[in-house]
C-alpha atoms as a PDB file:
ATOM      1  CA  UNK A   1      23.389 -10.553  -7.327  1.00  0.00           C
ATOM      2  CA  UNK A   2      20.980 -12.332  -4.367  1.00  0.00           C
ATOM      3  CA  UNK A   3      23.370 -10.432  -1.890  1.00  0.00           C
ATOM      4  CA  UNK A   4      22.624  -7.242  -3.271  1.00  0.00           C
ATOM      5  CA  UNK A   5      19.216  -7.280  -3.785  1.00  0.00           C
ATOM      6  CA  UNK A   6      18.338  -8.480  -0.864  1.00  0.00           C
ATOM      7  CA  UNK A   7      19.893  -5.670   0.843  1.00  0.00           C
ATOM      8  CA  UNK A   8      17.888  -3.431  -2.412  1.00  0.00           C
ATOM      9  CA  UNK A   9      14.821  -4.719  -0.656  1.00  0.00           C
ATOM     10  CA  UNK A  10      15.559  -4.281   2.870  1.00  0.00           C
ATOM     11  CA  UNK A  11      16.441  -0.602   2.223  1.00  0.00           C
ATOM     12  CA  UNK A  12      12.813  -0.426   0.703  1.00  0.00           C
ATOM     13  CA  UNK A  13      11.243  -1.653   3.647  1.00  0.00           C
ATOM     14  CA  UNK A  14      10.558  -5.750   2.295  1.00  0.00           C
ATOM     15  CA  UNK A  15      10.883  -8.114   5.156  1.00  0.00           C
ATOM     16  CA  UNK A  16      13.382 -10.391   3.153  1.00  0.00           C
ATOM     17  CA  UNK A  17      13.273 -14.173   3.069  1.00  0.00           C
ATOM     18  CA  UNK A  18      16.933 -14.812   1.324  1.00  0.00           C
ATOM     19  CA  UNK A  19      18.685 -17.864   0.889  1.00  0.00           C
ATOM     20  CA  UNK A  20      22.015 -18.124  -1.054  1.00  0.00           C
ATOM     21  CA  UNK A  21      23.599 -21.042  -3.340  1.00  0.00           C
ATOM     22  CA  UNK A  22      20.799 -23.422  -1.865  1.00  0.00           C
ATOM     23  CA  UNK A  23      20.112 -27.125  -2.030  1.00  0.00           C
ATOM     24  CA  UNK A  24      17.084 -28.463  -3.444  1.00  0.00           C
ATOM     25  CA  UNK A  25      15.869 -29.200   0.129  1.00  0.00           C
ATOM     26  CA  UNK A  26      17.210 -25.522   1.395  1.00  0.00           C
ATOM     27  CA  UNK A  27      15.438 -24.360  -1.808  1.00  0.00           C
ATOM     28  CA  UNK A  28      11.884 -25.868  -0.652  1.00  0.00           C
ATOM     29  CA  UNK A  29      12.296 -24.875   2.814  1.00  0.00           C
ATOM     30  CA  UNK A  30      13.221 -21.283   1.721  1.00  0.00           C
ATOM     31  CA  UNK A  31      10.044 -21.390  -0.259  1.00  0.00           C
ATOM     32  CA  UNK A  32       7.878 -22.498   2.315  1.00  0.00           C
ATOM     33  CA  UNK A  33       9.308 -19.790   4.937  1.00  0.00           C
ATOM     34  CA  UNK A  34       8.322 -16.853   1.865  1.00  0.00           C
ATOM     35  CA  UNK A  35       5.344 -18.681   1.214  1.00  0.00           C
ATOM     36  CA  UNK A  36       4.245 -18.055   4.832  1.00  0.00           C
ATOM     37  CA  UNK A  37       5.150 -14.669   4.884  1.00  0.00           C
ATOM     38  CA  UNK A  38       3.654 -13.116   2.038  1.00  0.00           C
ATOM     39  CA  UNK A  39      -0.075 -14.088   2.997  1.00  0.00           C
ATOM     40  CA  UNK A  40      -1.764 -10.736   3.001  1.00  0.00           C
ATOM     41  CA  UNK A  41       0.836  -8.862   2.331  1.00  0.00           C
ATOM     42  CA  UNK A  42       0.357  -6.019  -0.295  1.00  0.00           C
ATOM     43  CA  UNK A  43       3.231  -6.429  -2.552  1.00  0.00           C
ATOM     44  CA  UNK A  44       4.666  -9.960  -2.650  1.00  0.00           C
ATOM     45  CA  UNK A  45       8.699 -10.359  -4.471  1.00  0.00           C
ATOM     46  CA  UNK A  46      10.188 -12.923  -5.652  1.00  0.00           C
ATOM     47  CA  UNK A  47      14.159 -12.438  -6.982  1.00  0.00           C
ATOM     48  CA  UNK A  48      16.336 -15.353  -8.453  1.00  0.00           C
ATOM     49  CA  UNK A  49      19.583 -15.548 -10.366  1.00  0.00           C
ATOM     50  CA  UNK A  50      21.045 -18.620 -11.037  1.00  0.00           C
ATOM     51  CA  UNK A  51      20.672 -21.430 -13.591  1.00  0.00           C
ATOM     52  CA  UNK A  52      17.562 -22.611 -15.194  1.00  0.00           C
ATOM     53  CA  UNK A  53      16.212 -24.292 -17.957  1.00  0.00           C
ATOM     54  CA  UNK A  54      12.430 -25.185 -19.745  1.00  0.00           C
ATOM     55  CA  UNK A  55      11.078 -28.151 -20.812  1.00  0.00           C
ATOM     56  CA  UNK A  56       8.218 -28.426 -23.468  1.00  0.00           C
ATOM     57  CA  UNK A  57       7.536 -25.049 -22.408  1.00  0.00           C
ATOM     58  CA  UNK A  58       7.850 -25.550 -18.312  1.00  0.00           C
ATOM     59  CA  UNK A  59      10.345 -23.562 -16.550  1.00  0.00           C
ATOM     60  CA  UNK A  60      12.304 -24.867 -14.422  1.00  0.00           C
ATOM     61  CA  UNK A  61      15.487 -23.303 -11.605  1.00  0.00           C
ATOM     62  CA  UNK A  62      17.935 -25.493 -10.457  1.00  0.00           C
ATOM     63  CA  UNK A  63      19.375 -26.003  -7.228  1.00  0.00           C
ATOM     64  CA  UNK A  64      23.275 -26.098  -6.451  1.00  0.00           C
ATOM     65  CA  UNK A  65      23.027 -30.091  -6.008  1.00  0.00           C
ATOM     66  CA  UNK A  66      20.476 -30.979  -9.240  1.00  0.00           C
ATOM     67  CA  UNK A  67      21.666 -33.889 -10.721  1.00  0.00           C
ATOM     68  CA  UNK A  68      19.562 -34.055 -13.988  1.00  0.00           C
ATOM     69  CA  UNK A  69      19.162 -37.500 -16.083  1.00  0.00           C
ATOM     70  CA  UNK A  70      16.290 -37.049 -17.673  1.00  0.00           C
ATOM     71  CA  UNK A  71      13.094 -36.039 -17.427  1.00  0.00           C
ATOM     72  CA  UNK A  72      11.712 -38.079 -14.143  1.00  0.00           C
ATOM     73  CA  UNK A  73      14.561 -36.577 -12.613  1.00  0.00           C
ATOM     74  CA  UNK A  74      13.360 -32.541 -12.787  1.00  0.00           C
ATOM     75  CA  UNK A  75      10.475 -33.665 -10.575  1.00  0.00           C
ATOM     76  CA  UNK A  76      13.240 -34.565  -8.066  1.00  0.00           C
ATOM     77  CA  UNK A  77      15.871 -32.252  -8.617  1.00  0.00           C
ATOM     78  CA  UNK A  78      14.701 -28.916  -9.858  1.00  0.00           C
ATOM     79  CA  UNK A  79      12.292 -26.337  -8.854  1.00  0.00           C
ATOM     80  CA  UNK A  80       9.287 -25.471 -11.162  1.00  0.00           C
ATOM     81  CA  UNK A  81       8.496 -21.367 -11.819  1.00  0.00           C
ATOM     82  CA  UNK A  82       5.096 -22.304 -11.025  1.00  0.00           C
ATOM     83  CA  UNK A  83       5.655 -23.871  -7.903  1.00  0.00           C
ATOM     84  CA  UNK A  84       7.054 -20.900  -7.109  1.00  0.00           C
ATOM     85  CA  UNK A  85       3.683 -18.787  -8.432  1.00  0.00           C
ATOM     86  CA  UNK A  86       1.310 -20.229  -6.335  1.00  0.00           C
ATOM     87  CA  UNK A  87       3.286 -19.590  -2.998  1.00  0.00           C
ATOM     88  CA  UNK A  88       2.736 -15.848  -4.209  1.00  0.00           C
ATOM     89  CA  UNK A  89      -1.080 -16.426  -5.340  1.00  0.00           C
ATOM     90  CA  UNK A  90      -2.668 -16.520  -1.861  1.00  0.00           C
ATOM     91  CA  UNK A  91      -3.886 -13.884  -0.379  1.00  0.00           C
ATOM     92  CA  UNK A  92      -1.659 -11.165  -1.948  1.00  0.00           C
ATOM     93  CA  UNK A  93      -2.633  -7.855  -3.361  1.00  0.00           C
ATOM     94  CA  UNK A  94       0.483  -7.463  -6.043  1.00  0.00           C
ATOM     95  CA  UNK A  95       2.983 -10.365  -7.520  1.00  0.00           C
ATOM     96  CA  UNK A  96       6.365  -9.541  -8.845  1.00  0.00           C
ATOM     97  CA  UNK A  97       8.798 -11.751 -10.758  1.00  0.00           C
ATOM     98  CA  UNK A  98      12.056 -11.324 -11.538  1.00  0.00           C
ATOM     99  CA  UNK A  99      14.051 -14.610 -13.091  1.00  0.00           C
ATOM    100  CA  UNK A 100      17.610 -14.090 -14.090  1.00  0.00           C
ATOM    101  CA  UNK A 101      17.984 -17.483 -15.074  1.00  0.00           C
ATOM    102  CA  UNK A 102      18.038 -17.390 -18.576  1.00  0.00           C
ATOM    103  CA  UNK A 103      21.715 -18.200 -18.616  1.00  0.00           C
ATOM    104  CA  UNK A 104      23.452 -20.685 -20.404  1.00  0.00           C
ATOM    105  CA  UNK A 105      23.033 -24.028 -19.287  1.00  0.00           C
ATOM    106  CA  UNK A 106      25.040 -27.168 -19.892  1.00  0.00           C
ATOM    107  CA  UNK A 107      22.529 -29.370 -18.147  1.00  0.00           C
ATOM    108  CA  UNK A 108      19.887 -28.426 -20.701  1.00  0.00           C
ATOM    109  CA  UNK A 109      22.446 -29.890 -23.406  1.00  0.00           C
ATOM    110  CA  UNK A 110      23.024 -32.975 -21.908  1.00  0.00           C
ATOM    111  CA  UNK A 111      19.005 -33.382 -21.365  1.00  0.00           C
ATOM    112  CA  UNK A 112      18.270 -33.316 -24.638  1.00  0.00           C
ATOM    113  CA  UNK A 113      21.093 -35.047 -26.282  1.00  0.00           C
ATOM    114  CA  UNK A 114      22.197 -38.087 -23.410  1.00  0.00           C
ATOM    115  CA  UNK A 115      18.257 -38.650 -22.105  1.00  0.00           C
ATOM    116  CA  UNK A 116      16.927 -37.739 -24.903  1.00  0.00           C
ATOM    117  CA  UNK A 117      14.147 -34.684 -23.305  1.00  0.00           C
ATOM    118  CA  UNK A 118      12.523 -33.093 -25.694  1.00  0.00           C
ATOM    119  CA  UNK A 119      12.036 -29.343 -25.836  1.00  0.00           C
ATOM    120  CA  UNK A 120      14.863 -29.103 -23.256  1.00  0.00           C
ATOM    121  CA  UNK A 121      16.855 -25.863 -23.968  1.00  0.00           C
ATOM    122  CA  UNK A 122      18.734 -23.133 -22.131  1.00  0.00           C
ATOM    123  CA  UNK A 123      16.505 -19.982 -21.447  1.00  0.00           C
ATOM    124  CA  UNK A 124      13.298 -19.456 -20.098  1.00  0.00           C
ATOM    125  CA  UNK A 125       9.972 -19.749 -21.636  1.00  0.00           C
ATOM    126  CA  UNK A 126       7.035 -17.418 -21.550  1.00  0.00           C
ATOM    127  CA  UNK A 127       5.056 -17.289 -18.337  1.00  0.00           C
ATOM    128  CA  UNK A 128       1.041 -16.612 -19.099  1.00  0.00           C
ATOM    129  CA  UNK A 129       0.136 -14.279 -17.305  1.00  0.00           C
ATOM    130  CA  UNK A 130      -2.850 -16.137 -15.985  1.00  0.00           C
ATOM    131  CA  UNK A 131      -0.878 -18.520 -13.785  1.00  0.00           C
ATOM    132  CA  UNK A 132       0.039 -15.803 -11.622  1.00  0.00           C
ATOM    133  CA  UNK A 133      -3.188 -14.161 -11.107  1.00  0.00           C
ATOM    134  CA  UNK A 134      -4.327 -10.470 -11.024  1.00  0.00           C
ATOM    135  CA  UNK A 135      -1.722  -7.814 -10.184  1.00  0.00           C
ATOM    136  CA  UNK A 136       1.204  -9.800 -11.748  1.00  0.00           C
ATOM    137  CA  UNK A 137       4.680  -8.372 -13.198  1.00  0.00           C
ATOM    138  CA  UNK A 138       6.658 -11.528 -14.395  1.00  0.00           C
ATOM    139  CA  UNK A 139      10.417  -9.941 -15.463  1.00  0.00           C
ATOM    140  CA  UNK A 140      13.019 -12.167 -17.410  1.00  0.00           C
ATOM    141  CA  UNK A 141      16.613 -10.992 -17.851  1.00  0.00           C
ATOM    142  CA  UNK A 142      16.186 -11.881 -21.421  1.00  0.00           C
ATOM    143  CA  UNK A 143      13.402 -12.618 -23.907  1.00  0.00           C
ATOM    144  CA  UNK A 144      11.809 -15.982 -24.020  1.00  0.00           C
ATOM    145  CA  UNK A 145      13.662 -18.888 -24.746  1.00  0.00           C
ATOM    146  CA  UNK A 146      16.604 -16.467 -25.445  1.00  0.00           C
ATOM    147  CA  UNK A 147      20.056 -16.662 -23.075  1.00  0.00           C
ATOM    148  CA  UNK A 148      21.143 -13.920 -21.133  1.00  0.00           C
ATOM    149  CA  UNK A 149      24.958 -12.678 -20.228  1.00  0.00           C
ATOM    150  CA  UNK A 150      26.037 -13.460 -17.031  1.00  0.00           C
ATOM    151  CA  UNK A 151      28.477 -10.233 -17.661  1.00  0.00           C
ATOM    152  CA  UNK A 152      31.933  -9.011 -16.261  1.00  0.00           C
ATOM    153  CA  UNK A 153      31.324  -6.758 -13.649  1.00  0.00           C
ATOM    154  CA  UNK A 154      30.283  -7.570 -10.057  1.00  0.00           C
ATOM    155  CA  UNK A 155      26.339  -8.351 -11.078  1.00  0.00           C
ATOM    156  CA  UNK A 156      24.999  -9.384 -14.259  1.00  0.00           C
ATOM    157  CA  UNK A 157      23.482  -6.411 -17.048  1.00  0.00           C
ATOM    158  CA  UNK A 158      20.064  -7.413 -15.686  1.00  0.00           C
ATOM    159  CA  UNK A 159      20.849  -7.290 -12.259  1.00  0.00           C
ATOM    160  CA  UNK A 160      22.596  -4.274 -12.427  1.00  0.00           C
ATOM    161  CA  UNK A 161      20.044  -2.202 -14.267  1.00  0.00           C
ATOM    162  CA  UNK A 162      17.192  -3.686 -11.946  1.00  0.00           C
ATOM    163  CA  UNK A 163      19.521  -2.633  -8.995  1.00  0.00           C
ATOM    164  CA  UNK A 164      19.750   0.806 -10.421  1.00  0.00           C
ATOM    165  CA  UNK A 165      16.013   1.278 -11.249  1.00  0.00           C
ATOM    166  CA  UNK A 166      14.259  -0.601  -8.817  1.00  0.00           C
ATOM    167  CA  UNK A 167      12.555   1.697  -5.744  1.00  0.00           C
ATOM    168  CA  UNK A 168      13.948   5.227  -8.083  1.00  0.00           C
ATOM    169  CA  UNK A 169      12.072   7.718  -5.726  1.00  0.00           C
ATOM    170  CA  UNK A 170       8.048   8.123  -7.277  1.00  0.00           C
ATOM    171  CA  UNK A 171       8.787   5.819 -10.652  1.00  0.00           C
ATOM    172  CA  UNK A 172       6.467   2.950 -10.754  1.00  0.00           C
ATOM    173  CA  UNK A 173       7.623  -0.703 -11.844  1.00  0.00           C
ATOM    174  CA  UNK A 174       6.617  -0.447 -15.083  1.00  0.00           C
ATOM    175  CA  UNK A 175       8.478   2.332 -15.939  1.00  0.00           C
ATOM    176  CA  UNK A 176      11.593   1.193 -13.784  1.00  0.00           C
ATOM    177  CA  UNK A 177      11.166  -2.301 -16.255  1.00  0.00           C
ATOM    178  CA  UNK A 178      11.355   0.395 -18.931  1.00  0.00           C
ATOM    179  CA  UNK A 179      14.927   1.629 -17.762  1.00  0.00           C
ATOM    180  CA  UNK A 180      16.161  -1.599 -17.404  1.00  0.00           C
ATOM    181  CA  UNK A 181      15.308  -2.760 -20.445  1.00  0.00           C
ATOM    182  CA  UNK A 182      17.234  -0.043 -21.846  1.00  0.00           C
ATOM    183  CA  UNK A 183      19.897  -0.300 -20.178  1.00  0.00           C
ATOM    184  CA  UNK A 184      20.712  -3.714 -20.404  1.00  0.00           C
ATOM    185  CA  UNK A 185      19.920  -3.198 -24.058  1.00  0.00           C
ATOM    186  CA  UNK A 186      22.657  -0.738 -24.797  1.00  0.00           C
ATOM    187  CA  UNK A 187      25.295  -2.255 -22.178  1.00  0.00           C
ATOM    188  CA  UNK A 188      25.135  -6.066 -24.565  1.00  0.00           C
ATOM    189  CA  UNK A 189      25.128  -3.790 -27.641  1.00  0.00           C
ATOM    190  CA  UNK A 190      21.385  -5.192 -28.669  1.00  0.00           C
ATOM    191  CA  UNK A 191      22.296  -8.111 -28.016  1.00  0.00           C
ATOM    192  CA  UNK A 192      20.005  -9.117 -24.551  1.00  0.00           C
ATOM    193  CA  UNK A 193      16.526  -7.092 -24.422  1.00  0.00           C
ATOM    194  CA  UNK A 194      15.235  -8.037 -21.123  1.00  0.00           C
ATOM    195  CA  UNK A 195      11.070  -9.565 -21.343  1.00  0.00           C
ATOM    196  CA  UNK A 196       7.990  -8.691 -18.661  1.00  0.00           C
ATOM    197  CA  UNK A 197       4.634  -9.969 -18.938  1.00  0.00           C
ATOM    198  CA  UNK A 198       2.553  -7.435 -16.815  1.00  0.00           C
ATOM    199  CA  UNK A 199      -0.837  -7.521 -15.538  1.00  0.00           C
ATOM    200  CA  UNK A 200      -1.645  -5.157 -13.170  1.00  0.00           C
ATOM    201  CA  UNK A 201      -4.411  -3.530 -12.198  1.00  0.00           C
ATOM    202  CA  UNK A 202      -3.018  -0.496 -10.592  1.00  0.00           C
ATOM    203  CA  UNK A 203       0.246   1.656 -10.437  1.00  0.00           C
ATOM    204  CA  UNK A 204       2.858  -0.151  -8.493  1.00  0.00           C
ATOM    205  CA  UNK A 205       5.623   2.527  -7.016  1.00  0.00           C
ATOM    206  CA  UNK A 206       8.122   0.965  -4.533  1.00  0.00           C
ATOM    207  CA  UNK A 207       9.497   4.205  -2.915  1.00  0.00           C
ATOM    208  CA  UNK A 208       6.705   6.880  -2.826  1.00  0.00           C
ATOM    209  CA  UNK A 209       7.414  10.579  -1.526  1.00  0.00           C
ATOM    210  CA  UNK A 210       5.195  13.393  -1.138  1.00  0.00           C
ATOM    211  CA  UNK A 211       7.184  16.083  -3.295  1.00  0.00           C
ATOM    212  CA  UNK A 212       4.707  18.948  -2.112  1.00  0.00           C
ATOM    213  CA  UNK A 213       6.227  18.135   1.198  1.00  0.00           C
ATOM    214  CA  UNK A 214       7.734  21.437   2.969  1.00  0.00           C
ATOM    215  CA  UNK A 215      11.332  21.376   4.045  1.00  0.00           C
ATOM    216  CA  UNK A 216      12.368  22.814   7.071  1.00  0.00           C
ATOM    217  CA  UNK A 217      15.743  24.397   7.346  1.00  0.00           C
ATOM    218  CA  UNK A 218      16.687  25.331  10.896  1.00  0.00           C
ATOM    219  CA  UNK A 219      19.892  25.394  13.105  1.00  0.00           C
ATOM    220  CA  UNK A 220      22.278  22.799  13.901  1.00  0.00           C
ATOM    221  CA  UNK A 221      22.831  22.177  18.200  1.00  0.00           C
ATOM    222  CA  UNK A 222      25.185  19.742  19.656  1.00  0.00           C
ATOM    223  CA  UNK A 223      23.835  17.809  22.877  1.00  0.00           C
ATOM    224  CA  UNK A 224      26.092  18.745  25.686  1.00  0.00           C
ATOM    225  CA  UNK A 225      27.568  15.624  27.633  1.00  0.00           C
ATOM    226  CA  UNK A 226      26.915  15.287  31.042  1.00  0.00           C
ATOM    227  CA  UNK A 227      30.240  14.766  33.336  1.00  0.00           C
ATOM    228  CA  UNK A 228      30.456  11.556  35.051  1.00  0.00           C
ATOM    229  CA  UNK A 229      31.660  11.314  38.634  1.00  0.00           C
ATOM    230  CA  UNK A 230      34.874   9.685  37.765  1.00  0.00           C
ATOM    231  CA  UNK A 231      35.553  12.775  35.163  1.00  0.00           C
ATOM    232  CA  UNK A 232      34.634  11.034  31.843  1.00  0.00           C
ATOM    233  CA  UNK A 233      32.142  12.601  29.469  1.00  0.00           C
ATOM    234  CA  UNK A 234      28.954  10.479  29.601  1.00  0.00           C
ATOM    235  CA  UNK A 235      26.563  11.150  26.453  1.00  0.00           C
ATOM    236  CA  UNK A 236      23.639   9.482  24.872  1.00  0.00           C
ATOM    237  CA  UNK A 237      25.371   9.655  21.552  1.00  0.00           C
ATOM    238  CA  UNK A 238      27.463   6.278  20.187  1.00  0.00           C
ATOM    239  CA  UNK A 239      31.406   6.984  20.338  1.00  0.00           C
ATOM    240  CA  UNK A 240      32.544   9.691  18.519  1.00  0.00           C
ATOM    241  CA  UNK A 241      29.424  11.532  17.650  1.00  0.00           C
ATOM    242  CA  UNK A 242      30.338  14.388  19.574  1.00  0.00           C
ATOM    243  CA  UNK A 243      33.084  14.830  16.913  1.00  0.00           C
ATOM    244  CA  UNK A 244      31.220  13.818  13.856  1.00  0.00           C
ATOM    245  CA  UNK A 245      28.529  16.348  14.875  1.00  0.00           C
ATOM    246  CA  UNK A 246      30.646  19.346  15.356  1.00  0.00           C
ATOM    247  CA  UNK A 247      32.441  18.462  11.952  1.00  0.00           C
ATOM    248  CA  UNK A 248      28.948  18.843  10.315  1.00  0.00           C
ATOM    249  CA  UNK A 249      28.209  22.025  12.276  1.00  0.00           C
ATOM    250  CA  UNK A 250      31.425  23.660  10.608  1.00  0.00           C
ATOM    251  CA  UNK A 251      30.142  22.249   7.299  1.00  0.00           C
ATOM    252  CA  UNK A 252      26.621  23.842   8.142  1.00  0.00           C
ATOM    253  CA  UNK A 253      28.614  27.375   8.456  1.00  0.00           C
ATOM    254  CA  UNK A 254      30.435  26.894   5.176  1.00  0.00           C
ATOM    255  CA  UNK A 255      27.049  26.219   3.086  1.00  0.00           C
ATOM    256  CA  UNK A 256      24.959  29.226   1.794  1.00  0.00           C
ATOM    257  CA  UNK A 257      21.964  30.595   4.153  1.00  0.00           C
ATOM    258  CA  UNK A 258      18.241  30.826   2.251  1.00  0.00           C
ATOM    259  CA  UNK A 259      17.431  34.780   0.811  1.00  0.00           C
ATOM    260  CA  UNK A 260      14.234  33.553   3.057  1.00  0.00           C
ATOM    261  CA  UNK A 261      13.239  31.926   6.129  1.00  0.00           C
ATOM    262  CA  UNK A 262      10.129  30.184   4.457  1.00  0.00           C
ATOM    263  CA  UNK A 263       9.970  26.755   4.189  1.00  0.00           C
ATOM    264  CA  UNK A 264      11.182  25.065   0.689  1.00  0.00           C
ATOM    265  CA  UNK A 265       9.638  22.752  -1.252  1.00  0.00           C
ATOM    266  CA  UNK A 266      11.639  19.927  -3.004  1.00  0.00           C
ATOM    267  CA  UNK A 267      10.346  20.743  -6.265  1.00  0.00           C
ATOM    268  CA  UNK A 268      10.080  24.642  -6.074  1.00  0.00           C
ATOM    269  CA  UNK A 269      12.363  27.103  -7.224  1.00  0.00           C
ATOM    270  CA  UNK A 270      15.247  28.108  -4.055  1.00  0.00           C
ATOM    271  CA  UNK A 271      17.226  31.172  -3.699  1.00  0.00           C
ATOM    272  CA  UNK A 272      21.213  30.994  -2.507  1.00  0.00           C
ATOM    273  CA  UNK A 273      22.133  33.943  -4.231  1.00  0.00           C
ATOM    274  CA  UNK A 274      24.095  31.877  -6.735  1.00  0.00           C
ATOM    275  CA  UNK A 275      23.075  32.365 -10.123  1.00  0.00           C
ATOM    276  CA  UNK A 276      24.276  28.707 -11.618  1.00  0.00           C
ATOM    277  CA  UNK A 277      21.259  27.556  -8.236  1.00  0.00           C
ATOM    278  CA  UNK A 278      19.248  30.430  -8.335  1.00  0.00           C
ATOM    279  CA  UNK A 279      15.531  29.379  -9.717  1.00  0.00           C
ATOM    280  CA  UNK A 280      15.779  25.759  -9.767  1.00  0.00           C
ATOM    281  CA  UNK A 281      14.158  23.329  -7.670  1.00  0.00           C
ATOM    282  CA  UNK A 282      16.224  20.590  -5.425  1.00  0.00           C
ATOM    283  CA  UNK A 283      14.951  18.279  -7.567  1.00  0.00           C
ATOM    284  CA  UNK A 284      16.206  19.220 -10.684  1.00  0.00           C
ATOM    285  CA  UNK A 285      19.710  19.960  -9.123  1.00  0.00           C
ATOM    286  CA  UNK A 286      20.422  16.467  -8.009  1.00  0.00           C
ATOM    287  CA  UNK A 287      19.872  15.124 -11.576  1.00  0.00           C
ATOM    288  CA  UNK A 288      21.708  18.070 -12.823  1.00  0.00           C
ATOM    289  CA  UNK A 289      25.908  17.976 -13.554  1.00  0.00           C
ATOM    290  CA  UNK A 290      28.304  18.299 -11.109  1.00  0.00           C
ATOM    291  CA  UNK A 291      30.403  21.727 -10.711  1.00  0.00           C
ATOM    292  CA  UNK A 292      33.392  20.432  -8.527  1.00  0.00           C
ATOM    293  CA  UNK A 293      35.030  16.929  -7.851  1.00  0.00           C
ATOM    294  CA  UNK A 294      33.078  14.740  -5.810  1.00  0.00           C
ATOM    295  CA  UNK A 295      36.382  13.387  -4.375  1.00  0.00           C
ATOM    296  CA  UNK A 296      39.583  15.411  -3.944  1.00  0.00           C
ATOM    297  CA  UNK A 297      42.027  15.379  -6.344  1.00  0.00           C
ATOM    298  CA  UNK A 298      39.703  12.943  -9.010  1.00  0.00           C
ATOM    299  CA  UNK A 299      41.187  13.960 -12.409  1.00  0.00           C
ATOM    300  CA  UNK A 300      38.065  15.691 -14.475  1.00  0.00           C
ATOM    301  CA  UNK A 301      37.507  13.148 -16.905  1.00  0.00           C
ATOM    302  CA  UNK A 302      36.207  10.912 -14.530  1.00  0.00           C
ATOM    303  CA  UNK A 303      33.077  13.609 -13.598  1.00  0.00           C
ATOM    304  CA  UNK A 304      33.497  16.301 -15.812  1.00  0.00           C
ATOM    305  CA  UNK A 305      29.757  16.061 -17.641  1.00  0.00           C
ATOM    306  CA  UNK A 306      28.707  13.677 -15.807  1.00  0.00           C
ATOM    307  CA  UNK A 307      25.317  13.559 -14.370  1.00  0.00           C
ATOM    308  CA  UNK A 308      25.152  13.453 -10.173  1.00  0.00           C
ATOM    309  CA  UNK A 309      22.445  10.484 -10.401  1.00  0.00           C
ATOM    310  CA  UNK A 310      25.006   8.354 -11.870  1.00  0.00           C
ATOM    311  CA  UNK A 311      27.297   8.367  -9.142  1.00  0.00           C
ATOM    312  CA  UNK A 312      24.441   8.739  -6.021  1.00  0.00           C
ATOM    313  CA  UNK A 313      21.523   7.910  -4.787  1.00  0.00           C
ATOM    314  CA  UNK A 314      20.001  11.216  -4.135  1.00  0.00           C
ATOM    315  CA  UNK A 315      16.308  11.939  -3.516  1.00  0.00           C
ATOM    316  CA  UNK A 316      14.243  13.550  -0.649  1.00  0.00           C
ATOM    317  CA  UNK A 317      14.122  10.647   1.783  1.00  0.00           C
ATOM    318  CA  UNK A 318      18.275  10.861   1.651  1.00  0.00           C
ATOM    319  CA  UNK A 319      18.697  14.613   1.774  1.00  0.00           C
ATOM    320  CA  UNK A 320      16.372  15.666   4.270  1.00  0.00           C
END
């Protein structure tokens, strides 16, 4: 899950402080580094997945070596959320939190029934928005002091969903939160609603794109090489780009020309002189269904009715 949304981030333009299956030690250190970073930044992001656990109503996230006894020991071995909140309370415009650490945890079991900690119990508890400051989203992968599925797939329902939503070209964070509350919703069958505490001033969009943008169609060249003195073709272009580029000049050829030479807009109306295109914009098509396989040879069930956006990540930035 850490893998992949790091790389989420990076594609989004974050400079990304990551750190994977970390000691307690790598875990402060890691801290410290983000801590550093996100002074003055505008939006400042914190990600987890992995174990946790509250006490009394603190939160706590666990390291790969905690080695809980009681509750002296949490001091020592675990991390507290709020720790973690006032790295991200200095100097920073916009705070988001997203915990998906409300899994279950045997170390919360054996806290309250071996040492005898009170209140200790798998799941999170609820953040107040107040510790966090102005311009806060706090994001759980389950509702308070409720545990959420770690799931079968490759990421967690939480994870998932946030990877889907999270930076969706011109949706802002609340609404994204929206989506994956949704969708984790329907994937457990009701049975994990994911939980955000949000305080923000303004509206928070990850990946914004002018839609009113023109698009400018125009002809595909091909950079001649230049012959080397010892007869080999010398270009600018990294091995085999002279190839890949004159494979996407025959594709170019294949593709319908514009009834005009105007400029399009990604969310006016084109002309291709096909009537299932014909009077819709580019951005309703790439939401739309698809009309052919999107792989050679894939038997229809598998898109037949299926909505493009499911399969790719299509928006303006991508496609032109």
């Amino acid at each position: 899950d850490a893998h992949a949304m790091a790389e989420r981030l990076e594609n989004l333009d974050f400079e990304v402080v990551s750190g994977f299956d970390l000691t307690k030690l790598q875990t402060q250190t890691t801290i410290a580094q983000f801590a550093k970073q996100v002074r003055g930044a505008d939006i400042a992001l914190f990600f987890y997945a992995g174990h946790g656990l509250q006490v009394s109503g603190s939160n706590y996230l666990l390291p790969v070596d905690a080695a809980l006894e009681d509750e002296t020991s949490l001091d020592f071995e675990a991390v507290p959320v709020d720790f973690v909140l006032r790295q991200m309370s200095r100097e920073t415009s916009i705070r988001l939190i997203f915990l998906d650490a409300c899994r279950d945890n045997p170390l919360a079991e054996v806290l309250a029934k071996t040492a005898g900690v009170k209140g200790a119990r798998s799941g999170l508890a609820e953040i107040p928005i107040e510790n966090g400051g102005a311009g806060t989203l706090v994001a759980f992968a389950t509702s308070p002091n409720q545990v959420a599925f770690d799931g079968s797939g490759q990421h967690s329902p939480f994870a998932s969903a946030l990877l889907a939503h999270m930076g969706e070209t011109n949706v802002s964070i609340t609404e994204a939160m929206n989506r994956v509350t949704a969708d984790v919703f329907k994937v457990t069958a009701g049975k994990q609603r994911p939980w955000s505490n949000v305080s923000l001033t303004t509206e928070v969009v990850l990946h914004k794109i002018d839609l009113n943008a023109p698009l400018i169609v125009g002809e595909a060249t091909t950079q001649k090489s230049e012959a080397g003195s010892d007869g080999r073709n010398v270009a600018a272009n990294p091995s085999g780009a002279d190839d890949a580029q004159l494979s996407l000049d025959m594709l170019r050829q294949k593709i319908p020309r514009l009834a005009s030479d105007e400029p399009i807009f990604f969310d006016h109306p084109v002309d291709f002189g096909d009537p299932e295109i014909d009077g819709k914009s580019i951005a309703e098509l790439i939401k739309g269904k698809p009309r052919f396989s999107p792989v050679e040879g894939l038997d229809k069930s598998v898109w037949e009715g299926k909505h493009c956006d499911g399969c790719h990540e299509w928006n303006e930035a991508r496609l032109c």
